[in-house]
N, C-alpha and C. Protein backbone atom coordinates (compact mmCIF):
# COMPACT_ATOMS: atom_id res chain seq x y z
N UNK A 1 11.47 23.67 2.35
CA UNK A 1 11.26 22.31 2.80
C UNK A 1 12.54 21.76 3.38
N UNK A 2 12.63 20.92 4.39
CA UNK A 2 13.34 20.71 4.62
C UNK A 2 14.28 19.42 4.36
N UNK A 3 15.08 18.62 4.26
CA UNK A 3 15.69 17.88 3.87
C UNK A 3 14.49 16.14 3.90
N UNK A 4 14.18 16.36 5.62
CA UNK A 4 13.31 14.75 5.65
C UNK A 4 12.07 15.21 5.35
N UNK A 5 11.85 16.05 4.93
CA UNK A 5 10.48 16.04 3.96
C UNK A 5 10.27 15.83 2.54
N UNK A 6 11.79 16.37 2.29
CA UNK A 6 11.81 15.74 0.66
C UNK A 6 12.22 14.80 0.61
N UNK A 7 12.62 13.77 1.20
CA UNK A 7 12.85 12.27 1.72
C UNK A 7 11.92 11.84 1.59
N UNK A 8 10.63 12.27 2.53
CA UNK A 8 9.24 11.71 2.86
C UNK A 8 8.73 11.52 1.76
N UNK A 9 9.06 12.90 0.99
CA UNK A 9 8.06 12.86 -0.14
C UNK A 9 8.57 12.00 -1.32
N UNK A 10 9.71 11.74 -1.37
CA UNK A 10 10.37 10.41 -2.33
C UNK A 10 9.79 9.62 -2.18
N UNK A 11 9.68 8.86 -0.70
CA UNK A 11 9.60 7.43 -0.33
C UNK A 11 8.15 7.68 -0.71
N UNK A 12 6.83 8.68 -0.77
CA UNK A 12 5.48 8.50 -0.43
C UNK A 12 5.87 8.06 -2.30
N UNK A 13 6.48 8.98 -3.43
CA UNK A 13 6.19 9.39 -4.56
C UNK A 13 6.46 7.29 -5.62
N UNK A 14 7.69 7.13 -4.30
CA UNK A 14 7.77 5.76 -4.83
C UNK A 14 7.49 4.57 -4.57
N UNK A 15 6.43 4.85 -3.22
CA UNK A 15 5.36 3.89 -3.07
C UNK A 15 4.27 4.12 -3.78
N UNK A 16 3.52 5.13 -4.16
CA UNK A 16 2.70 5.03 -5.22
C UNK A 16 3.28 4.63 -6.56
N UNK A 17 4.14 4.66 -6.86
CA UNK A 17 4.58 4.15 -8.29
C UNK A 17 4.55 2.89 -8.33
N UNK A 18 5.30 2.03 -7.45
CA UNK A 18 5.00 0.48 -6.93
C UNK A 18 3.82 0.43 -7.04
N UNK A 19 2.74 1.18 -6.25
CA UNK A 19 1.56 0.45 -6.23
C UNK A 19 0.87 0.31 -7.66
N UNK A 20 0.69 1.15 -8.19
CA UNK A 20 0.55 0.99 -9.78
C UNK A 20 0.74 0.66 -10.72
N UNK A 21 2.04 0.22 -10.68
CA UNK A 21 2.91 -0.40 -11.63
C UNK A 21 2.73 -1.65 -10.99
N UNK A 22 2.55 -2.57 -9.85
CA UNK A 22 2.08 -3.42 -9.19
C UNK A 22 0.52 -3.74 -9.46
N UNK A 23 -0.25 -2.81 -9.54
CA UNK A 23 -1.53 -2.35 -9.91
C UNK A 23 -2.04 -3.08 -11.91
N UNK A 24 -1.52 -2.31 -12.28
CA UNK A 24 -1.39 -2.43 -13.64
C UNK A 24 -0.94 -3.89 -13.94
N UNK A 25 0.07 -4.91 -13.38
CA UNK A 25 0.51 -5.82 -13.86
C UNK A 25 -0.32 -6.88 -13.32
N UNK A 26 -0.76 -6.97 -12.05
CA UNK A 26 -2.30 -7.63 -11.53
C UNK A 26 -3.10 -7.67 -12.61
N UNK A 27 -3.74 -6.33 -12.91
CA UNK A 27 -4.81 -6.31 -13.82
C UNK A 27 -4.56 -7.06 -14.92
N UNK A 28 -3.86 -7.02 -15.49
CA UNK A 28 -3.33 -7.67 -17.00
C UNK A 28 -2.98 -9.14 -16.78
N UNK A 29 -2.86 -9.60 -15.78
CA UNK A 29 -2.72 -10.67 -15.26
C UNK A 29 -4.10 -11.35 -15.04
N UNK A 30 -4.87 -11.07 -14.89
CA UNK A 30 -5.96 -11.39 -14.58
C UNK A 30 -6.98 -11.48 -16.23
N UNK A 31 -7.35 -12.76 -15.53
CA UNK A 31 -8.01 -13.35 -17.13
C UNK A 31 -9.77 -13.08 -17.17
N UNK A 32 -10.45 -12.74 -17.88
CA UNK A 32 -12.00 -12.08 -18.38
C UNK A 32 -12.79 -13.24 -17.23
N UNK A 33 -13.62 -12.81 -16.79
CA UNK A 33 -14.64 -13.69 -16.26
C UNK A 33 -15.21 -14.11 -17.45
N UNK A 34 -15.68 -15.71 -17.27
CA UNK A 34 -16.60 -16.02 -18.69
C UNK A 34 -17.70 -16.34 -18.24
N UNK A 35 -18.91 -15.59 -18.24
CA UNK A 35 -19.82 -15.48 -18.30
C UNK A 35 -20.76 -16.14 -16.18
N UNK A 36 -19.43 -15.93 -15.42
CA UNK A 36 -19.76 -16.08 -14.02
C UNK A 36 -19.23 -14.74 -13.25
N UNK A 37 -20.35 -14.29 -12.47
CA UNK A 37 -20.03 -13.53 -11.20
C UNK A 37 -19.07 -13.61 -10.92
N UNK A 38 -18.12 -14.16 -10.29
CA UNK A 38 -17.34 -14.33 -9.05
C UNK A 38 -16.75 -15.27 -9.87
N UNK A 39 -15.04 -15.62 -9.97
CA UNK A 39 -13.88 -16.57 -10.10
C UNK A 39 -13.39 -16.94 -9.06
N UNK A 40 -12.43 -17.70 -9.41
CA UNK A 40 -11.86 -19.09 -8.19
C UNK A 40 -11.29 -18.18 -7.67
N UNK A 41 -10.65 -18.19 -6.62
CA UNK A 41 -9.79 -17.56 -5.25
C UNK A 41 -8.80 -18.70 -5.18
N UNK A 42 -7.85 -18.01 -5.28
CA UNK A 42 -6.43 -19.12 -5.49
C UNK A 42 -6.01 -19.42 -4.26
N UNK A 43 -5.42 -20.19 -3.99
CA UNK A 43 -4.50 -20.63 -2.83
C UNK A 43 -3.89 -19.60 -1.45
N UNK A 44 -3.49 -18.81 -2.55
CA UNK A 44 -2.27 -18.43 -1.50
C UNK A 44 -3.64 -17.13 -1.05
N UNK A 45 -4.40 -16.78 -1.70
CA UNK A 45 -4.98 -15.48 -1.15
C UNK A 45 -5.90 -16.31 -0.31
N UNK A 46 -6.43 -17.78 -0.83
CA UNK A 46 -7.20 -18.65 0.89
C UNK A 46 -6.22 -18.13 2.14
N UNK A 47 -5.03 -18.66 1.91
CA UNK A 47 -4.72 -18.99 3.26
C UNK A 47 -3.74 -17.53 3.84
N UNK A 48 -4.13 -16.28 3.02
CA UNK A 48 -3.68 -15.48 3.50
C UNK A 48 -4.37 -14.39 3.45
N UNK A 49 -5.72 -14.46 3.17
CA UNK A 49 -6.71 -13.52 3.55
C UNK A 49 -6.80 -12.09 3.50
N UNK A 50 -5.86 -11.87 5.04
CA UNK A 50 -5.87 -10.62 5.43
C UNK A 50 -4.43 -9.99 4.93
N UNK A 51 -3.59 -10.41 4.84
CA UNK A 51 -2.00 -10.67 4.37
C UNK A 51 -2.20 -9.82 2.68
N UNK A 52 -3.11 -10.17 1.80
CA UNK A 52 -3.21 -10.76 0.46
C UNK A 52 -4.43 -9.41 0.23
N UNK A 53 -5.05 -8.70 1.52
CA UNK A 53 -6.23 -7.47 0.85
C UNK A 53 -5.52 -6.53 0.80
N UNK A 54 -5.77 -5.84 -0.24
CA UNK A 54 -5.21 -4.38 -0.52
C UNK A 54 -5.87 -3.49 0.24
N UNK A 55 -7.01 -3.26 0.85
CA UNK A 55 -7.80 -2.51 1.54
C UNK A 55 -6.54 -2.86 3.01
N UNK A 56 -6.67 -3.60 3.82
CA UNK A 56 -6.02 -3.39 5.30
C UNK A 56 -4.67 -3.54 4.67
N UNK A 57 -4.18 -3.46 3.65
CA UNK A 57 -2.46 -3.18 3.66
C UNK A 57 -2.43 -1.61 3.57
N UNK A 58 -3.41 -1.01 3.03
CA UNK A 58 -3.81 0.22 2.70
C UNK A 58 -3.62 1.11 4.14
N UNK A 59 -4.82 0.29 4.84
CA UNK A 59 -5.40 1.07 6.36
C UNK A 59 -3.37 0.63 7.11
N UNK A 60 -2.94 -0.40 7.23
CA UNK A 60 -1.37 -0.86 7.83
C UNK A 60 -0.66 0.50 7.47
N UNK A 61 -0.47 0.49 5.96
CA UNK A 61 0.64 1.40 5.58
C UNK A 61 0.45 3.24 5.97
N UNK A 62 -0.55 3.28 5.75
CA UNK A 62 -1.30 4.68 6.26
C UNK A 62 -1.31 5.26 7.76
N UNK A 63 -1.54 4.15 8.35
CA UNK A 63 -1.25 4.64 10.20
C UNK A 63 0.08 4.44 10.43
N UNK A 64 1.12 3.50 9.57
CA UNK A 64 2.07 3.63 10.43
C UNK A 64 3.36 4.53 9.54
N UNK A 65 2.27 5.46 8.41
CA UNK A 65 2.98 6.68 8.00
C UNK A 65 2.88 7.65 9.09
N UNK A 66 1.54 7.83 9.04
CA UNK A 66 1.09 8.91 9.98
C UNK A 66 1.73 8.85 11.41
N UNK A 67 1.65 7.78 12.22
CA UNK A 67 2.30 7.31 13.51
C UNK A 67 4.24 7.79 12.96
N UNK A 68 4.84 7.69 12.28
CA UNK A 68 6.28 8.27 12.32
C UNK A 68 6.35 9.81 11.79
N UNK A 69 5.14 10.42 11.11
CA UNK A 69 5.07 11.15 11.11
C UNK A 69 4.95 12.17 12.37
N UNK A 70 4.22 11.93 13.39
CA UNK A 70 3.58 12.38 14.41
C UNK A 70 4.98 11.95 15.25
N UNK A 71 5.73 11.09 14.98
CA UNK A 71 6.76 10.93 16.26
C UNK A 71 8.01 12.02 15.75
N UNK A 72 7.95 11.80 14.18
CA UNK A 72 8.82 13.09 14.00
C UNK A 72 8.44 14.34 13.82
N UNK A 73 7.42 14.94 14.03
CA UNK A 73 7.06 16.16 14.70
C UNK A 73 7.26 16.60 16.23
N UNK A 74 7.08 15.12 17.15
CA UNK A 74 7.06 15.47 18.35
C UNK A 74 8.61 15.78 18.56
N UNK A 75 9.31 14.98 18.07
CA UNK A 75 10.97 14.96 18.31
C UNK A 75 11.34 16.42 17.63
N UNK A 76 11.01 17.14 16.61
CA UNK A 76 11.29 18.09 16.20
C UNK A 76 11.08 19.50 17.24
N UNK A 77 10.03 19.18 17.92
CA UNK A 77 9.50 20.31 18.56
C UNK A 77 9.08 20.10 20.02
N UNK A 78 10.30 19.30 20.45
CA UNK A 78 10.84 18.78 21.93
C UNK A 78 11.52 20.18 22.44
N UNK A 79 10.93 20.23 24.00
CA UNK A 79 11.13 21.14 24.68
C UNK A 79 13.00 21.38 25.33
C-alpha cells in the first residue's frame, strides 16, 4: 500500500468513528416519545433542513470522496 492510501484509510477510519461516537451521543440525547408518533422538530433543524439530514450529508461526503479519489488516480496515471 502505498503511503496516501494509508492516509485515506485513516481519514475514512476516523470519520466513521466521529460518526458514531457523534451517533451514539444524539441517541442518548434524545428523550422516549410519550405515547406520540412523531416529536417536535427543533429550531435549528427547521431552518436548516437540508444542512441538519444525515442522509444528503451522507450522499455530500461520499461523492466528494469518490470525486478526489478519481482525481487522484487520474494524476497518478498521467501520461
Amino acid at each position: 500500500m502505498s503511503i496516501y492510501m494509508i492516509i485515506l484509510s485513516i481519514v475514512c477510519v476516523a470519520i466513521l468513528a466521529f460518526a458514531l461516537i457523534y451517533t451514539l451521543f444524539i441517541a442518548k440525547g434524545q428523550k422516549a416519545v410519550e405515547g406520540e408518533l412523531d416529536s417536535k422538530i427543533s429550531g435549528a433543524v427547521k431552518e436548516h433542513s437540508y444542512i441538519r439530514n444525515p442522509i444528503f450529508l451522507t450522499y455530500i461526503i461520499i461523492i466528494g470522496l469518490a470525486l478526489l479519489y478519481v482525481a487522484y488516480e487520474a494524476f497518478q496515471h498521467r501520461y
